[in-house]
Protein backbone atom coordinates (compact mmCIF):
# COMPACT_ATOMS: atom_id res chain seq x y z
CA UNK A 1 -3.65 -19.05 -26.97
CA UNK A 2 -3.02 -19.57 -23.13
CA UNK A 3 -6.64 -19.79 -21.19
CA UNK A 4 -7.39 -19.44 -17.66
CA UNK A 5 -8.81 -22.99 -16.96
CA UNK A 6 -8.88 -22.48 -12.86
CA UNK A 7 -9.61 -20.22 -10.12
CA UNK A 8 -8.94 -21.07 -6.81
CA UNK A 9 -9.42 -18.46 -3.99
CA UNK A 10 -8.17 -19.00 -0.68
CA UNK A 11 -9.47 -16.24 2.80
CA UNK A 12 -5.91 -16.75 5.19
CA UNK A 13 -6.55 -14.44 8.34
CA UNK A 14 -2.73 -13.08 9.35
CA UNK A 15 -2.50 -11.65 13.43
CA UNK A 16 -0.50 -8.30 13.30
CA UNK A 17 3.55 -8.79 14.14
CA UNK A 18 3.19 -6.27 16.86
CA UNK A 19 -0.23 -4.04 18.06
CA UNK A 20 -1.11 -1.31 15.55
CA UNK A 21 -3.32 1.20 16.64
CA UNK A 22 -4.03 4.58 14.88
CA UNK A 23 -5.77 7.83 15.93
CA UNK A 24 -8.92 5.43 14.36
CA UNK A 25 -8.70 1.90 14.88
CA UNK A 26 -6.80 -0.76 15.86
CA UNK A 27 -5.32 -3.44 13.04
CA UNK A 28 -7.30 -6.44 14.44
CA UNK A 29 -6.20 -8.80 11.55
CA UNK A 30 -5.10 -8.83 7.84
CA UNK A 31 -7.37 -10.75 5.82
CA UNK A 32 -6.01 -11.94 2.80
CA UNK A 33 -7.37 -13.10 -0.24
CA UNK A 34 -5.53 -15.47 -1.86
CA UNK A 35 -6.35 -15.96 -5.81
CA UNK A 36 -4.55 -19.00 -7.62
CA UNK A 37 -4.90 -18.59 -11.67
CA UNK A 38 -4.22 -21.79 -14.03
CA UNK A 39 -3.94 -21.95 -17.38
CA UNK A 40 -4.00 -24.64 -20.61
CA UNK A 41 -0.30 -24.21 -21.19
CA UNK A 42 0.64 -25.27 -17.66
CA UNK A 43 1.04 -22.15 -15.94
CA UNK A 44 0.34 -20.48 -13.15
CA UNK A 45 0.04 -17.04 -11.47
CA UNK A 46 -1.07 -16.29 -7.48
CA UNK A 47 -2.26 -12.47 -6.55
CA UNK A 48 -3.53 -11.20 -3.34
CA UNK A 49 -5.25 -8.66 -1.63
CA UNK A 50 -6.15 -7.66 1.98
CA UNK A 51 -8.84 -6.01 5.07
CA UNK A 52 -7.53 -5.32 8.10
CA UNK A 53 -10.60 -7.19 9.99
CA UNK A 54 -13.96 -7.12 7.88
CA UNK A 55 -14.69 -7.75 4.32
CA UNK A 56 -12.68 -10.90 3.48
CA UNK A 57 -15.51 -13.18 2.55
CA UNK A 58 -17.24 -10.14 0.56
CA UNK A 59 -14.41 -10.10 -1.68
CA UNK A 60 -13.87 -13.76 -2.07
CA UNK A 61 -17.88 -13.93 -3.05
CA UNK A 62 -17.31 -11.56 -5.11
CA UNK A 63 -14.67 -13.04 -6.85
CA UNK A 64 -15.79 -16.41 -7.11
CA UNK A 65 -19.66 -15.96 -8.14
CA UNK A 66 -19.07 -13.41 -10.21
CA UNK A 67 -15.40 -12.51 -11.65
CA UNK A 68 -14.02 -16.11 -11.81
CA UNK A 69 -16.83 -17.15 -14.16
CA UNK A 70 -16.25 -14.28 -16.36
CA UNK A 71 -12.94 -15.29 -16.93
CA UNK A 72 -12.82 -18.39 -17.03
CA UNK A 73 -11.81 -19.37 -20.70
CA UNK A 74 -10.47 -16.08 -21.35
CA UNK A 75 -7.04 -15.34 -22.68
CA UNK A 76 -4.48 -14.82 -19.75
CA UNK A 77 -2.20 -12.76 -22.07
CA UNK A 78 -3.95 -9.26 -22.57
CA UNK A 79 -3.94 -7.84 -18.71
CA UNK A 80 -5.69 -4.47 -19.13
CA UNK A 81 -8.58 -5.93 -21.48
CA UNK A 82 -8.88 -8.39 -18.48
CA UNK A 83 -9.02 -5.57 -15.72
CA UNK A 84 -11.63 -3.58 -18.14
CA UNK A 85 -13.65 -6.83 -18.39
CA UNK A 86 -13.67 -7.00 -14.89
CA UNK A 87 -15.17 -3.57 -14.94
CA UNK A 88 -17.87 -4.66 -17.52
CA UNK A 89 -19.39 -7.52 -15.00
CA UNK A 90 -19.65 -5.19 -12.18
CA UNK A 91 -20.61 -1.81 -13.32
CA UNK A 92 -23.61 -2.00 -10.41
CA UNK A 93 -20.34 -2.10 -7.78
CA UNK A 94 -18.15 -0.14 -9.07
CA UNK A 95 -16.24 1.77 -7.72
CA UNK A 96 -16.40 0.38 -4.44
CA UNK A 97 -13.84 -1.01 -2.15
CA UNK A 98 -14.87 -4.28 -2.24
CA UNK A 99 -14.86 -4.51 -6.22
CA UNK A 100 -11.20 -2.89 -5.96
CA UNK A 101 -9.88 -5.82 -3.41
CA UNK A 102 -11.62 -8.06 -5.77
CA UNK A 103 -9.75 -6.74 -8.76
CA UNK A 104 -6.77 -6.39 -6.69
CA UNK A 105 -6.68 -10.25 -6.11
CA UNK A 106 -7.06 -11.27 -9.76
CA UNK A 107 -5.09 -8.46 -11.58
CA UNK A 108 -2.30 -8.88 -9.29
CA UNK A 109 -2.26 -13.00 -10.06
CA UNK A 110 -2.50 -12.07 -14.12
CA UNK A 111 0.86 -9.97 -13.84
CA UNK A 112 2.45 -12.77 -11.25
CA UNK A 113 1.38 -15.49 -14.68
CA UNK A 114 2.87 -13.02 -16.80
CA UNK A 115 6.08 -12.53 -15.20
CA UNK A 116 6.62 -16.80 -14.94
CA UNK A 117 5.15 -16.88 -18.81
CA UNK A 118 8.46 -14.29 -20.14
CA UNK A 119 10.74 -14.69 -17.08
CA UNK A 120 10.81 -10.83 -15.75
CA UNK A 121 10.68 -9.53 -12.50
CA UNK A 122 7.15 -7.65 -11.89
CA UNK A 123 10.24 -4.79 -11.23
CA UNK A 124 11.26 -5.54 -14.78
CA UNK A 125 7.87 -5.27 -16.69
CA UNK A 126 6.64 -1.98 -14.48
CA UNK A 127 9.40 -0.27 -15.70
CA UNK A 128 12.63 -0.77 -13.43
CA UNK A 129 13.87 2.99 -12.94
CA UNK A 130 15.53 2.21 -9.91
CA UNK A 131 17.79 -0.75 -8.66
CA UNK A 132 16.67 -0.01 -4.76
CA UNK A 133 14.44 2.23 -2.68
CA UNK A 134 15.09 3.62 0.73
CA UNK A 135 12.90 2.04 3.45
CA UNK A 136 11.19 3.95 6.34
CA UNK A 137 9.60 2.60 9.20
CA UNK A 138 6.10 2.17 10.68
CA UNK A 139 6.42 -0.08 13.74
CA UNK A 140 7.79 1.74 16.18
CA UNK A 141 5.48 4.77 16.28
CA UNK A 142 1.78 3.40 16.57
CA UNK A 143 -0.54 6.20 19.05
CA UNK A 144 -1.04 3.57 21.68
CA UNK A 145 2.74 4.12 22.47
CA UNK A 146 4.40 6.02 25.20
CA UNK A 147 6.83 8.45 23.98
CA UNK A 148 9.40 6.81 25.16
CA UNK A 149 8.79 3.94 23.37
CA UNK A 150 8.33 5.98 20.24
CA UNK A 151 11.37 7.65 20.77
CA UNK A 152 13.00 4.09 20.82
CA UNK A 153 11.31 2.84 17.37
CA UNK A 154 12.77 5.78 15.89
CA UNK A 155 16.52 5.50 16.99
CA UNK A 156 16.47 1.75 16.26
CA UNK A 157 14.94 2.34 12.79
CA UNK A 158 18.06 5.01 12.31
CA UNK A 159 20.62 2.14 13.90
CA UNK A 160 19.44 -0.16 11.31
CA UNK A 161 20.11 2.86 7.82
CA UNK A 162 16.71 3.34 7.46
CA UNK A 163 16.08 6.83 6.07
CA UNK A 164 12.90 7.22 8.16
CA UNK A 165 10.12 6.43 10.58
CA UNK A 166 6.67 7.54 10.56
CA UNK A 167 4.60 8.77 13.88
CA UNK A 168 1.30 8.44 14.09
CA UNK A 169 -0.76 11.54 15.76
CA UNK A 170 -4.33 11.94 16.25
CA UNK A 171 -3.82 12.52 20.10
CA UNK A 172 -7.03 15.14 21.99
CA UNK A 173 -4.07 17.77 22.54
CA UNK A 174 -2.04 19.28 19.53
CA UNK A 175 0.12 19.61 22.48
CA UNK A 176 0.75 16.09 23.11
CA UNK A 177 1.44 15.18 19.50
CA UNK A 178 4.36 18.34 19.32
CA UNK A 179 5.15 16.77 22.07
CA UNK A 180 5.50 13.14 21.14
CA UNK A 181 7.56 14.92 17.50
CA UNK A 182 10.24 17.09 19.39
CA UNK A 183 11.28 14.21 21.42
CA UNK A 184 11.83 11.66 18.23
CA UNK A 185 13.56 14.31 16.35
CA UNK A 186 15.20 15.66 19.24
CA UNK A 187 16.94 11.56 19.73
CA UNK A 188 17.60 10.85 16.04
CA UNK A 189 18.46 14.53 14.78
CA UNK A 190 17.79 16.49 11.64
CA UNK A 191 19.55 13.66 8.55
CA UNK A 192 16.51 11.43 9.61
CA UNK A 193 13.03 11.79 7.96
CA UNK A 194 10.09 11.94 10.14
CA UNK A 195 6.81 11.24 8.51
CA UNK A 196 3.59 12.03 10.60
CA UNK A 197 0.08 10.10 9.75
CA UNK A 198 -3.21 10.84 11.14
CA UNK A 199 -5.44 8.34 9.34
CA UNK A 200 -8.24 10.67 8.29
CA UNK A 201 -9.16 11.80 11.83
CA UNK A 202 -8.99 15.83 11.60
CA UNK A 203 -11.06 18.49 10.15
CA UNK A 204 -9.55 20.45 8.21
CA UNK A 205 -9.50 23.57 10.47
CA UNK A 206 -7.90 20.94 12.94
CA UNK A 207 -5.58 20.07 10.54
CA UNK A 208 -4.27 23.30 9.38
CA UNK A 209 -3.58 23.92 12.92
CA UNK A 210 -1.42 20.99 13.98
CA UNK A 211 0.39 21.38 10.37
CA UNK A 212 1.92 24.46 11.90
CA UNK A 213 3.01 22.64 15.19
CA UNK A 214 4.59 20.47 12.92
CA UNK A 215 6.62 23.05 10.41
CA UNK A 216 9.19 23.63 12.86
CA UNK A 217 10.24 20.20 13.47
CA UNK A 218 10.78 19.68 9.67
CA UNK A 219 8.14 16.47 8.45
CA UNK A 220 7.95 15.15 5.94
CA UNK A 221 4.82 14.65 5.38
CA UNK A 222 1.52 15.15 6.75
CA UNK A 223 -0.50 11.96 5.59
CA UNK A 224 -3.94 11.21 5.99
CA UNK A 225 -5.30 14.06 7.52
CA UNK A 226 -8.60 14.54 7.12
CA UNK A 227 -11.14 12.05 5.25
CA UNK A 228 -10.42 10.73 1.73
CA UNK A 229 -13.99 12.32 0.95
CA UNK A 230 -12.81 15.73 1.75
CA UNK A 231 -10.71 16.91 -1.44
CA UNK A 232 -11.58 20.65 -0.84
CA UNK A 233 -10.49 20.66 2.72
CA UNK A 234 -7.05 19.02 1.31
CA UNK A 235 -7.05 21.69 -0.84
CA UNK A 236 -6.94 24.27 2.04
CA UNK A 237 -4.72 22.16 3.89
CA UNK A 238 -1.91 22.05 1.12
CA UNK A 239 -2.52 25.47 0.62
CA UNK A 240 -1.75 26.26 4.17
CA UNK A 241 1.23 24.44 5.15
CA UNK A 242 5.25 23.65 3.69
CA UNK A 243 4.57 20.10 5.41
CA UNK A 244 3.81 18.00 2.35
CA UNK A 245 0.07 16.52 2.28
CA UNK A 246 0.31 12.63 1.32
CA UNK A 247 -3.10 10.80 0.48
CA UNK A 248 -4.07 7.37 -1.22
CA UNK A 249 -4.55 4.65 0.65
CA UNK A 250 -8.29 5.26 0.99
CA UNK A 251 -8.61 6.00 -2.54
CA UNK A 252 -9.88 3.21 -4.63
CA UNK A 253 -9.61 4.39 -8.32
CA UNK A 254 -7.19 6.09 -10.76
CA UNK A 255 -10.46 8.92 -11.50
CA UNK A 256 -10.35 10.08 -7.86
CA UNK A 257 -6.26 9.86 -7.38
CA UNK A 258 -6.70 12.67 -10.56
CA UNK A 259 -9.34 14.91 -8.82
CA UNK A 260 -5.86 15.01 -6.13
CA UNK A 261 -3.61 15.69 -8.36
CA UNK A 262 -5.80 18.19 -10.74
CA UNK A 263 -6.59 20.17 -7.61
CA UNK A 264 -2.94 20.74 -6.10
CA UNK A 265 -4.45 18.57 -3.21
CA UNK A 266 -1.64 16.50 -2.74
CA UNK A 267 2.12 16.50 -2.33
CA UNK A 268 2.98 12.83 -2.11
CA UNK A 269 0.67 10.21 -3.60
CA UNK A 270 0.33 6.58 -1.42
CA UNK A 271 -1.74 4.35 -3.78
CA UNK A 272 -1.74 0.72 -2.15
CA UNK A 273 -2.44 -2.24 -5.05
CA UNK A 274 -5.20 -3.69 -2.91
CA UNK A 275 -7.13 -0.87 -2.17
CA UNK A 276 -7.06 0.58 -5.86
CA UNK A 277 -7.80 -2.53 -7.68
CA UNK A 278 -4.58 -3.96 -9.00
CA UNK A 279 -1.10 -3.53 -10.35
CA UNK A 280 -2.69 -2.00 -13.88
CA UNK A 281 -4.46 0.73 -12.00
CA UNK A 282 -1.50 1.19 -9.61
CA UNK A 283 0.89 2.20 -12.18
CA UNK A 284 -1.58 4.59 -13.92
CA UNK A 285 -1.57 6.28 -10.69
CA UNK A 286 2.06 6.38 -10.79
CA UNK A 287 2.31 7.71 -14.26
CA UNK A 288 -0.28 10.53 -13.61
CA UNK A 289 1.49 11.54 -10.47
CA UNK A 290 4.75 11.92 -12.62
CA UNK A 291 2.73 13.95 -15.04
CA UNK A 292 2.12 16.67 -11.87
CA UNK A 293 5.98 16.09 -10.54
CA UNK A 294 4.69 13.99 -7.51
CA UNK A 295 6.41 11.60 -5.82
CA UNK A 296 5.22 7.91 -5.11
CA UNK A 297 5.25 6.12 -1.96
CA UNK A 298 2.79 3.22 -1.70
CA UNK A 299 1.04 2.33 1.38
CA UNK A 300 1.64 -1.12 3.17
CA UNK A 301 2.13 -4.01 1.19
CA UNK A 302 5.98 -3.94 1.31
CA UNK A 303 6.67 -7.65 -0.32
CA UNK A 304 4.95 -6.16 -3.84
CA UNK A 305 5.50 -2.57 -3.99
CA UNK A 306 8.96 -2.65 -3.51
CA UNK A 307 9.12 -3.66 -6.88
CA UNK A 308 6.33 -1.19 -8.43
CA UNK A 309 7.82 1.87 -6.45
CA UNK A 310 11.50 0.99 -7.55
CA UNK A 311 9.84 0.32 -10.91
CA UNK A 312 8.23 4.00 -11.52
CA UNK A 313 10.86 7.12 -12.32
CA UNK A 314 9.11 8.96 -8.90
CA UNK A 315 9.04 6.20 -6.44
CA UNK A 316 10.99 7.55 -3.38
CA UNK A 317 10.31 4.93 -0.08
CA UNK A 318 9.14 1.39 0.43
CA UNK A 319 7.24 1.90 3.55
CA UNK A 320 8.65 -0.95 6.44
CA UNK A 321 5.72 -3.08 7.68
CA UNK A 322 6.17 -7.03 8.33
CA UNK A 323 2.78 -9.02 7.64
CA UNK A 324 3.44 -11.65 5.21
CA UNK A 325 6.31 -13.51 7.01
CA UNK A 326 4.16 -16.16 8.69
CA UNK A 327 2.91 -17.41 5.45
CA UNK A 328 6.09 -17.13 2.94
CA UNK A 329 9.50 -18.03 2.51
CA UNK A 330 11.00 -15.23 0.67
CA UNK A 331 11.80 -11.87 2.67
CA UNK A 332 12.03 -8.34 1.86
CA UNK A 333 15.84 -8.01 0.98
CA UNK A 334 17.07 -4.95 2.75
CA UNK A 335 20.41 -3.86 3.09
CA UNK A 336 22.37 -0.45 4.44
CA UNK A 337 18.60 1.36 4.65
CA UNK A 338 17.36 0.07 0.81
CA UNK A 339 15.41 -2.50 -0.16
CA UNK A 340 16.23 -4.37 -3.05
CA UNK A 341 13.40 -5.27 -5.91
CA UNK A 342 13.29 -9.22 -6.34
CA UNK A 343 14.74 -10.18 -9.21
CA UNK A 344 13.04 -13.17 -10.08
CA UNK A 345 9.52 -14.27 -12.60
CA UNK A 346 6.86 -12.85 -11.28
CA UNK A 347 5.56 -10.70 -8.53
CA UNK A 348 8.63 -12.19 -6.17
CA UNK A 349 6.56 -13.42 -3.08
CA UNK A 350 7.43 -17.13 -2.53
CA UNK A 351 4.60 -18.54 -0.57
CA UNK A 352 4.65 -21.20 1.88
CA UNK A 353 1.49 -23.68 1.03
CA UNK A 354 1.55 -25.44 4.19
CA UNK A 355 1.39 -22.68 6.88
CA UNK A 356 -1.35 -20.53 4.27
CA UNK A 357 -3.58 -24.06 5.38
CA UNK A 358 -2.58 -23.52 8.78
CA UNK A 359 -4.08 -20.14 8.69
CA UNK A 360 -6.99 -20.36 5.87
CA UNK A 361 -10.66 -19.80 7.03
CA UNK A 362 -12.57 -19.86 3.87
């Protein structure tokens, strides 16, 4: 038997690669939470979750007064009694989005210790359906932008073979987001996708209405529309509308992705590791969506789900958002538009110790 013998957790704060701002909120910082598993044969495992400004040191409390005695001693091998054990000692907190970051960290470190224990790829043990994904881009069209810069983002995402680029709206005129959409696919024409993304700041009257200024100009999706709390007004929203509705990234269990997908609420599931409590969760959420013919495209977090979202039989995009480059040496290996899995043990994120010091708070 292989036991966990040590838990170390580590609170890096990461400064965004360029300013992100959203209909909501501006991206302030990433937070991550680092979580270093050892065990009595020699081995070990690293997983990782993230906030984007507030939370860190909840989830590394949580982690280390109450998960990382739990499992200390435990058998490293058996991943999903692990997660479910996790579930046991916090029952009071669950489900909660700081209890999913928490699980996040550790699950995501057990399948990294698996993949160095048997040699495979996290690409290879989720499943490995497909050798590459397409990549679409989210740099270039934050709401703080002029249109013209947009416009830009877009046709140098389309120089470089990516298959998309994704807008955000949420501006006080309908107007000025049609606006903002005609020009980008006016400059990079109609082979190129054009996602739109309104992080949960519409009714869903509002919404219904700016879906139809957005029909015409042939998105591809519609994502985060109204609140993750509002699965009835999704309802009427997909109901409404050809655009495809995508939601996920503010859901934080597999029980509420299913309300979604039970209720024709969704076209396009996101599910993001962090936010839904780990790489076991994450591909239940997968598999159900495949169950309802849904395609998969994860939110953030391109270093790891490029290899879960190539790994499920409905992944269809790895969406394009630097963050971990300060703190690693491996990259995200794209080439004519796809990005390529990593084919190595593990969860394929090579990270740099010394500059993870440079940046670690807690």
């Amino acid at each position: 038997m292989t036991r966990i013998e040590r838990i170390d957790v580590r609170l890096v704060d990461l400064a965004p690669a360029a300013v992100r701002v959203d209909a909501m909120q501006s991206f302030v910082k990433q937070e991550t939470v680092l979580v270093d598993l050892q065990t009595s044969d020699g081995l070990s495992g690293t997983g990782y979750s993230y906030t984007i400004g507030t939370g860190g040191r909840a989830v590394v409390s949580l982690i280390t007064e109450h998960l990382a005695p739990a499992l200390l001693g435990q058998d490293a091998r058996p991943v999903e009694a692990l997660w479910r054990h996790m579930i046991d000692q916090t029952r009071a907190t669950t489900t909660g989005v700081i209890t999913s970051l928490a699980f996040a960290a550790v699950d995501t470190a057990l399948w990294d210790l698996r993949g160095r224990r048997t040699g495979e790829s996290l690409w290879q043990m989720a499943g490995g359906a497909h050798p590459r994904l397409p990549v679409y881009d989210t740099e270039g069209g934050w709401l703080h932008l002029p249109v013209e810069d947009v416009v830009d983002g877009a046709k140098r995402s389309a120089a470089a073979g990516m298959g998309g680029a994704k807008i955000k709206v949420g501006k006080p005129s309908p107007a000025e987001d049609a606006e903002r959409l005609a020009a980008v696919r006016e400059a990079v024409g109609p082979g190129f996708e054009v996602m739109v993304d309104a992080n949960q700041a519409f009714t869903a009257a509002e919404a219904i209405r700016r879906a139809r200024t957005y029909e015409p100009l042939d998105i591809a999706w519609f994502e985060e529309p109204l609140p993750a709390d509002d699965l009835r007004g999704h309802q009427r929203l997909a109901a409404s509308t050809c655009v495809p509705v995508a939601v996920g990234e503010s859901l934080y269990s597999v029980q509420r992705f299913g309300d979604y997908l039970a209720a024709g609420a969704v076209g396009i599931i996101q599910p993001d590791v962090a936010r839904v409590g780990g790489i076991t969760p994450w591909l239940k959420v997968a598999h159900a969506a495949e169950a309802f013919n849904i395609a998969v495209s994860p939110h953030f977090l391109m270093e790891l789900h490029v290899s879960l979202a190539a790994a499920v039989p409905n992944g269809i995009y790895v969406e394009h958002i630097p963050q971990l480059r300060a703190v690693t040496r491996s990259s995200l290996v794209i080439e004519d538009g796809c990005a390529t899995p990593p084919d190595v043990p593990g969860i394929g994120i090579d990270w740099d110790p010394d500059t993870l010091d440079d940046h670690r708070v807690a």
